[in-house]
Protein backbone atom coordinates (compact mmCIF):
# COMPACT_ATOMS: atom_id res chain seq x y z
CA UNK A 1 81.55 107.96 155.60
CA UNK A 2 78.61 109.59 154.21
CA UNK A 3 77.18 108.74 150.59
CA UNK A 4 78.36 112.10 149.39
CA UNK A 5 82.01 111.35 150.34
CA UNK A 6 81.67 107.70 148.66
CA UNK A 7 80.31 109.53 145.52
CA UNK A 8 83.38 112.13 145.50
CA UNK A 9 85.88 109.29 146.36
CA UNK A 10 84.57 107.31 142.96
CA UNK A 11 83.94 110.35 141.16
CA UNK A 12 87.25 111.29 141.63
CA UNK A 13 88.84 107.68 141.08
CA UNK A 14 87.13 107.42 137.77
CA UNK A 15 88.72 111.01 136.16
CA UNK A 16 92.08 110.15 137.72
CA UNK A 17 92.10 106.52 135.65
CA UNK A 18 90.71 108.62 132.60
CA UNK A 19 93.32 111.38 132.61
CA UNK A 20 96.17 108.64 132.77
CA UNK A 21 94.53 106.95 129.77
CA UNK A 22 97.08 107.27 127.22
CA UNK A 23 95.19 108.33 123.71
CA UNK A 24 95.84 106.04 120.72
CA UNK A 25 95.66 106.94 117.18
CA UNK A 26 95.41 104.85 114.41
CA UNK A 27 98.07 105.16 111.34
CA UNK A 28 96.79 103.92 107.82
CA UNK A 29 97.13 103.59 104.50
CA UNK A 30 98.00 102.25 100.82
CA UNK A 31 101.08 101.12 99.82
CA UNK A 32 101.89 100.78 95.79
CA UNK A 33 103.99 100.52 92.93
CA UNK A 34 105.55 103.52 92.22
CA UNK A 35 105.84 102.33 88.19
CA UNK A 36 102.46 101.22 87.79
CA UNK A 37 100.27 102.09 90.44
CA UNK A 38 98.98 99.16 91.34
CA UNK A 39 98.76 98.09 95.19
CA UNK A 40 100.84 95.78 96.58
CA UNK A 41 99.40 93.00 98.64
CA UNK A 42 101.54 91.70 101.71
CA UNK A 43 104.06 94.59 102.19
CA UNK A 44 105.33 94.63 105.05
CA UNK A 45 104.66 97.57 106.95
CA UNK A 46 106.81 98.13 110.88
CA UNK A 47 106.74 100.56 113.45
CA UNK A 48 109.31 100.90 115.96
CA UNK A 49 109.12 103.87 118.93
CA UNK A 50 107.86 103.82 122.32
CA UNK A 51 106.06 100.20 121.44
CA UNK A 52 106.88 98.25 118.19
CA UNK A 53 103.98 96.74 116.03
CA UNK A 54 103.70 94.96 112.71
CA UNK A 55 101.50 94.40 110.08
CA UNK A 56 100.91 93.31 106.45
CA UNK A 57 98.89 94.88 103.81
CA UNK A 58 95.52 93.86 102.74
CA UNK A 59 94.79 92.41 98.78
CA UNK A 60 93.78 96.31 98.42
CA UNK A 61 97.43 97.20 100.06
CA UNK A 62 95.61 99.09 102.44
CA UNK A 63 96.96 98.83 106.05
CA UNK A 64 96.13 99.97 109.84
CA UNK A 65 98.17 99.99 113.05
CA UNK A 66 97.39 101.80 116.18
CA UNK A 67 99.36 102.77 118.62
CA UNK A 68 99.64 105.33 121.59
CA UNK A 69 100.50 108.80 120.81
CA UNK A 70 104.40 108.88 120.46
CA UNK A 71 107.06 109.45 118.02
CA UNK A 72 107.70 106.20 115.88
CA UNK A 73 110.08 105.41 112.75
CA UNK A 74 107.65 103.62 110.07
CA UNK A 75 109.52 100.94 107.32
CA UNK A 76 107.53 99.99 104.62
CA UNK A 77 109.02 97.26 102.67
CA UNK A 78 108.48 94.31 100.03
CA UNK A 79 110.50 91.91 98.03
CA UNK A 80 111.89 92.87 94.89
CA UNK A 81 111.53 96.72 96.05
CA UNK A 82 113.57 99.58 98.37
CA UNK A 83 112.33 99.93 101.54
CA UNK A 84 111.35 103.38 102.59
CA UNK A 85 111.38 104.54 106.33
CA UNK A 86 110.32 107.38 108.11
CA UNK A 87 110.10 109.28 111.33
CA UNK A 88 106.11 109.79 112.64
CA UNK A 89 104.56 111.99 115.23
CA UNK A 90 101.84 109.94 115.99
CA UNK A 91 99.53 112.50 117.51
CA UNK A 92 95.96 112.12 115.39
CA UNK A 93 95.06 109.19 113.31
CA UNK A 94 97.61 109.56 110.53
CA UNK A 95 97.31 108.66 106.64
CA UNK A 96 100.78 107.53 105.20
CA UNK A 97 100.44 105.75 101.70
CA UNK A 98 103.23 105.26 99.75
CA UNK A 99 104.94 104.53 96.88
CA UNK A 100 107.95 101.59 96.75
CA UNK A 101 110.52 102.04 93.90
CA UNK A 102 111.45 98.86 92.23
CA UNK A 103 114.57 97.22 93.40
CA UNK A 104 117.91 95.68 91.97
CA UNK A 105 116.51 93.81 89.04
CA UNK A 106 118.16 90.22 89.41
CA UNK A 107 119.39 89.01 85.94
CA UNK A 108 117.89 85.87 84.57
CA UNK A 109 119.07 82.91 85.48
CA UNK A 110 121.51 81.16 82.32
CA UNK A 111 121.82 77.89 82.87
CA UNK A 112 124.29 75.83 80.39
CA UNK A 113 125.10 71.75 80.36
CA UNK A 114 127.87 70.28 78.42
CA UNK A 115 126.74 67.57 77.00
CA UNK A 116 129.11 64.81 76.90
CA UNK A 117 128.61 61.86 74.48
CA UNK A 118 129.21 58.51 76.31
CA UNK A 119 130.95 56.64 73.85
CA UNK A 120 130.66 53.70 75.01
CA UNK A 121 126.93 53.18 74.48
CA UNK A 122 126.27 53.69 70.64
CA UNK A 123 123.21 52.12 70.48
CA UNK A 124 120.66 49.87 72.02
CA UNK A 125 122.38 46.09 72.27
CA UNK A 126 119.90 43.31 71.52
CA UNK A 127 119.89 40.21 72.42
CA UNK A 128 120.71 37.74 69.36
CA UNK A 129 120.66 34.05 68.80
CA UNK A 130 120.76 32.08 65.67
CA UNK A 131 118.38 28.90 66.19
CA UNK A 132 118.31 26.29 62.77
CA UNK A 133 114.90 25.48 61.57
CA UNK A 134 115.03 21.96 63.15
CA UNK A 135 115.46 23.56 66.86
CA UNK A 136 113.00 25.99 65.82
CA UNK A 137 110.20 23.23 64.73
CA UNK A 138 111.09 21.64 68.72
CA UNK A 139 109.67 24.46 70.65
């Protein structure tokens, strides 16, 4: 084959792998308190779809995942707080920062003893011996 038809062949090769590329966009963000605005660190951010990724946020909450273009269902979540998840066309890199509401507050935690007096111990029990002055003089 000639060098033309070698240069066609690979030209062609090449755009054929680069049209089958599949684009990937990168989702981001902050994730915060929705009482008093401050971010939290190590939410837990999951994205489920056509591939599934993880990810935590930063100690500025921010966060970044990418993925290829697709539809995806995003949870945010952290302890203490409701989780919030929603559905993503994940076509362009896409900002998504949000706000977690704060969660059942657990009660404090009460905790009670009886106390129980042992009567049988009333004090301290020494040891006692009477020794006479002679004995005493001896040792």
């Amino acid at each position: 084959m000639p060098v033309k038809q070698y240069l066609l062949l690979l030209f062609l090769t090449f755009f054929s792998l680069a049209s089958v590329a599949q684009n990937k966009y990168t989702l981001s963000g902050t994730i915060r308190d929705a009482s008093s605005g401050e971010t939290l660190i190590g939410a837990t951010i999951k994205i489920t779809g056509a591939s599934a990724a993880g990810t935590m946020t930063n100690n500025y909450g921010y966060f970044a995942i990418t993925q290829p273009e697709g539809n995806y269902t995003v949870t945010v979540s952290y302890t203490g707080f409701i989780p919030i998840t929603k559905t993503i066309n994940l076509n362009k890199d896409t900002k998504l920062n949000e706000e977690l509401q704060v969660g059942n507050d657990l009660g404090g935690i009460v905790i009670r003893a009886n106390n129980r007096k042992n009567e049988n111990v009333k004090s301290a029990q020494m040891g006692l011996e009477k020794i006479d002055m002679k004995s005493l003089n001896s040792i």
